[in-house]
Protein backbone atom coordinates (compact mmCIF):
# COMPACT_ATOMS: atom_id res chain seq x y z
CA UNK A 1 0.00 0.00 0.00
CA UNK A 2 2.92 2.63 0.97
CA UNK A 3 4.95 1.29 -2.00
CA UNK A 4 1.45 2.76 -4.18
CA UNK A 5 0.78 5.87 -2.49
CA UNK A 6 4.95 6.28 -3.36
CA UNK A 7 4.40 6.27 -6.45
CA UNK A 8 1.40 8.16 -6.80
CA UNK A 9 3.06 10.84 -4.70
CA UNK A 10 5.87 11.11 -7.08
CA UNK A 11 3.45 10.73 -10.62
CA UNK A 12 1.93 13.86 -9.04
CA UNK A 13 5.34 15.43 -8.07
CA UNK A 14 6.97 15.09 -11.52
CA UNK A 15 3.50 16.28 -13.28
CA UNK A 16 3.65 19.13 -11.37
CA UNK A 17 7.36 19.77 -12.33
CA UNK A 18 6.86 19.44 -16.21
CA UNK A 19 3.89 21.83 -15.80
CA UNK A 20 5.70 24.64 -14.21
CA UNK A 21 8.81 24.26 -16.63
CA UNK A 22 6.04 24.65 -19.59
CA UNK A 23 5.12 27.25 -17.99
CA UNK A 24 8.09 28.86 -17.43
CA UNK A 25 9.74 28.33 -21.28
CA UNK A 26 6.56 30.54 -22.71
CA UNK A 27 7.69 33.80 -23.77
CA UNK A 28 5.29 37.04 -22.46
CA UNK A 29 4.40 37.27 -25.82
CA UNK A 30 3.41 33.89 -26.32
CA UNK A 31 0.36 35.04 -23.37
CA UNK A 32 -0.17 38.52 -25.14
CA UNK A 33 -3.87 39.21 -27.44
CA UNK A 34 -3.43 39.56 -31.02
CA UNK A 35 -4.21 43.91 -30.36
CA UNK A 36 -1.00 43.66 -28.35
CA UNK A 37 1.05 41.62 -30.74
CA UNK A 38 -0.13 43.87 -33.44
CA UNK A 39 0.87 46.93 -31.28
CA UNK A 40 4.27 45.10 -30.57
CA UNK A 41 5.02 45.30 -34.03
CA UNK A 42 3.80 48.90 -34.97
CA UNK A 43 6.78 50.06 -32.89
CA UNK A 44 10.25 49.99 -34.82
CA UNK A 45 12.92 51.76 -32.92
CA UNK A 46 14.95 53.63 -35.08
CA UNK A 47 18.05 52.71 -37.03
CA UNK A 48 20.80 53.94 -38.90
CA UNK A 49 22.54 52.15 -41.98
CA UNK A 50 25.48 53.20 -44.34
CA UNK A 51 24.44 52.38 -48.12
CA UNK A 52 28.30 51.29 -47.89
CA UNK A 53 30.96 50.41 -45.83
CA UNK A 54 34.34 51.05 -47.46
CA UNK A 55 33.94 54.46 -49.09
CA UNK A 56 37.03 56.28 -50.86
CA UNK A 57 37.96 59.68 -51.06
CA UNK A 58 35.57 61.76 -53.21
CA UNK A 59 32.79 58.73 -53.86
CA UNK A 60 29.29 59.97 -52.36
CA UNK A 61 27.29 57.59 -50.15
CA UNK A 62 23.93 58.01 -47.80
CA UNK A 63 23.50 57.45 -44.59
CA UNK A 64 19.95 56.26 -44.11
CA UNK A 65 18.17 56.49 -40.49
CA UNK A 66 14.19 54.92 -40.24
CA UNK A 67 12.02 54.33 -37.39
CA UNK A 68 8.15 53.75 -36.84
CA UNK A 69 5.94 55.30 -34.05
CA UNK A 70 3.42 52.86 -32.09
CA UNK A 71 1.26 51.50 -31.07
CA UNK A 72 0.67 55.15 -29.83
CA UNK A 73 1.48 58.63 -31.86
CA UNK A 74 4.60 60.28 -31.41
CA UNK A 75 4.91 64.00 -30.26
CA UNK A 76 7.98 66.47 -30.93
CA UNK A 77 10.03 64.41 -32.73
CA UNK A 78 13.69 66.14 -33.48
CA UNK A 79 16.40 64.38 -35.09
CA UNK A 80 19.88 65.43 -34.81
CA UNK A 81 23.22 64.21 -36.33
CA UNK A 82 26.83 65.67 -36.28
CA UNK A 83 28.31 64.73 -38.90
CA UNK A 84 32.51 63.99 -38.74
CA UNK A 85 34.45 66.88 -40.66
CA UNK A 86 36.55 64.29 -43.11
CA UNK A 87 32.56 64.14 -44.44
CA UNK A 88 30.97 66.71 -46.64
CA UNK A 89 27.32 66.54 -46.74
CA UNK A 90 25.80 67.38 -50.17
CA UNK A 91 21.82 66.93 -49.35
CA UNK A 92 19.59 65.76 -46.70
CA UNK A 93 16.03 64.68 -47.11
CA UNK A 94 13.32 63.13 -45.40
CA UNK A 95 9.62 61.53 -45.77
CA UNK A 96 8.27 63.80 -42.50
CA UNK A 97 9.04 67.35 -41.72
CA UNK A 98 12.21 69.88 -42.54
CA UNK A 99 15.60 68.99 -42.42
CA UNK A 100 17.99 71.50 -42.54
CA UNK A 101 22.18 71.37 -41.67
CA UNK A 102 24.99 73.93 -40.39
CA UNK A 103 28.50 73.33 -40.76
CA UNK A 104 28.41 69.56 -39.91
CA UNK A 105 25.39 69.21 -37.76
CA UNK A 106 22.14 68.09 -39.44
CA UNK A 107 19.01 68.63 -37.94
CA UNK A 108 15.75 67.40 -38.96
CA UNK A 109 12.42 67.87 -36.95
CA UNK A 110 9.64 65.74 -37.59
CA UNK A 111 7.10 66.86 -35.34
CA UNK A 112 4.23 64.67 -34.80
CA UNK A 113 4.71 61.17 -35.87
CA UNK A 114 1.21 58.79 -35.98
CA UNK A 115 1.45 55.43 -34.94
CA UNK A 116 2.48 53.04 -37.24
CA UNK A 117 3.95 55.92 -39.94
CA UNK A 118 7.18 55.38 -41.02
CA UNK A 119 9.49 58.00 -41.47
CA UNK A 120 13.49 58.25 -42.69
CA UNK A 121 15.81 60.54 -43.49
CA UNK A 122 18.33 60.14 -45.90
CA UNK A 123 21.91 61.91 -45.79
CA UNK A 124 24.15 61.90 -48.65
CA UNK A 125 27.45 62.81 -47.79
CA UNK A 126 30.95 62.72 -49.76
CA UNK A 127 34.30 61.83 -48.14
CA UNK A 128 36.72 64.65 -48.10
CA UNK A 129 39.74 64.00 -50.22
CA UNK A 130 42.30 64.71 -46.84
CA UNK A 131 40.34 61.87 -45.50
CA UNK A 132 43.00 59.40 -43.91
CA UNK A 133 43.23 56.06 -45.76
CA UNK A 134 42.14 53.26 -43.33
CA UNK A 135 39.87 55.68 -40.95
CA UNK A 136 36.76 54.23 -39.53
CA UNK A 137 34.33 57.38 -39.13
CA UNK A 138 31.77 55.69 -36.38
CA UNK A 139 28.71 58.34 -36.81
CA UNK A 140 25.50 58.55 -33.96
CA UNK A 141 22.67 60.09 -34.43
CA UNK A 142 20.05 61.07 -31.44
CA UNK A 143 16.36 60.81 -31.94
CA UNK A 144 14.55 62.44 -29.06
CA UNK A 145 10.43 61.86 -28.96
CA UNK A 146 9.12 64.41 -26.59
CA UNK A 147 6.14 62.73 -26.10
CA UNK A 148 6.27 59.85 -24.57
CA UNK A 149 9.66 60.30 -23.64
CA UNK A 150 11.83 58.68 -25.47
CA UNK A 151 15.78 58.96 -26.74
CA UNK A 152 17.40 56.85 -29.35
CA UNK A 153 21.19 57.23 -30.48
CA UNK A 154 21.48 54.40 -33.85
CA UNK A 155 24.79 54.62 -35.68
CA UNK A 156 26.72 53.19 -38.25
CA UNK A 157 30.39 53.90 -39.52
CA UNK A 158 32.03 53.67 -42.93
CA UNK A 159 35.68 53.00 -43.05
CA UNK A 160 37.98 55.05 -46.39
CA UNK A 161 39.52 53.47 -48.38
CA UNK A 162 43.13 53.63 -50.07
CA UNK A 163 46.30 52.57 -50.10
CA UNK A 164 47.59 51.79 -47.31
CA UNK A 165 51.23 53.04 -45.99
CA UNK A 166 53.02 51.53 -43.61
CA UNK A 167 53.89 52.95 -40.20
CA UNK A 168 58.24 53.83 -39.53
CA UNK A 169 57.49 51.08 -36.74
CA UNK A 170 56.06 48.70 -38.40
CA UNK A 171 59.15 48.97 -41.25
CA UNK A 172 61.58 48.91 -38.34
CA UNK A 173 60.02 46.09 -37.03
CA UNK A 174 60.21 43.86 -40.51
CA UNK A 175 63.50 45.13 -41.03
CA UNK A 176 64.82 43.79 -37.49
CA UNK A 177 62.70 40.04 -38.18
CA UNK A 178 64.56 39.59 -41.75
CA UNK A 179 68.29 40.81 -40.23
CA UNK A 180 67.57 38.34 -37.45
CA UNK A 181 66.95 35.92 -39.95
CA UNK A 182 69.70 37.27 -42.74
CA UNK A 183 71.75 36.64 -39.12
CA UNK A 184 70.84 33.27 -37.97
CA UNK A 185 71.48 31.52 -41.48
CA UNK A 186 74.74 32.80 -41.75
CA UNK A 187 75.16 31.35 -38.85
CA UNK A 188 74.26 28.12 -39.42
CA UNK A 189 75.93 28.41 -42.98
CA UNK A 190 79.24 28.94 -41.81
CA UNK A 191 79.21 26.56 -39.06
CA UNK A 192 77.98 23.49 -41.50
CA UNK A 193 81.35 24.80 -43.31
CA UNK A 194 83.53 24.56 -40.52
CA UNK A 195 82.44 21.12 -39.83
């Protein structure tokens, strides 16, 4: 009888256990109502993508920033972006509001933003020509919703391209390896002679 209840104590026991690990592996979202799923996915935070990644002196690229209000409208929307000097910035333009730029600082403001609009802004800049070969120019931007309050700071970089010249370290460095080497053969050379 004991032996029975035993087991029916632990058939419980282990039911219990896979029940609260099911539990436990849904998501919150698995639990949510198809209004808040579809509110979920109204909202896309904004971010910021380089049409390119290597870029050389003088070739024009865009820098390309989106993001979607939701599931409720945004209010005072203002976009800002400063822009590294080695960049020149040749136009700006966006699907919501005015965008205007001076010196390197680009500012755009998009005002009230209805849930589940899309808006981007597109900068098309130009890498100087005293651009450094091999420099990675990270660039943030900061999108600040007044309303509910919200900040976002996306980026991307682009690195310029060119030929690349080697440091007076680095060519002391080789230099030293092959002498050392130059060095230890002759070594070896003249004592396989003297034996």
């Amino acid at each position: 009888m004991r032996t029975r209840e035993k087991r029916w104590g632990l058939l419980a026991f282990v039911t219990m256990a896979l029940v609260i690990v099911a539990l436990l592996s849904f998501s919150s979202s698995a639990w949510a109502t198809p209004a808040q799923e579809h509110a979920q996915q109204q909202s896309v935070p904004p971010i910021k993508t380089a049409d390119m990644t290597v870029v050389c002196p003088g070739e024009q690229f865009v820098f390309e920033i989106t993001f979607r209000a939701g599931p409720l409208d945004w209010y005072g929307v203002v976009l800002t972006d400063d822009l590294d000097p080695a960049l020149r910035i040749d136009s700006i333009s966006t699907s919501q509001g005015t965008a205007s730029y001076a010196g390197q600082l680009v500012t755009v403001y998009v005002g009230t933003v209805p849930a589940g609009t899309t808006v981007t802004v597109r900068i098309t800049c130009t890498v100087r020509d005293t651009a450094p070969a091999g420099f990675r120019i990270d660039n943030t931007a900061s999108v600040v919703v007044e309303r509910p309050s919200l900040v976002f700071d996306p980026s991307a970089y682009i690195v310029v391209c060119g030929e690349f010249v080697p440091e007076p370290g680095s060519l002391l460095l080789l230099g030293s390896g092959l002498a050392g080497l130059a060095g230890y053969a002759a070594t070896r050379w003249f004592n396989r002679r003297r034996a």
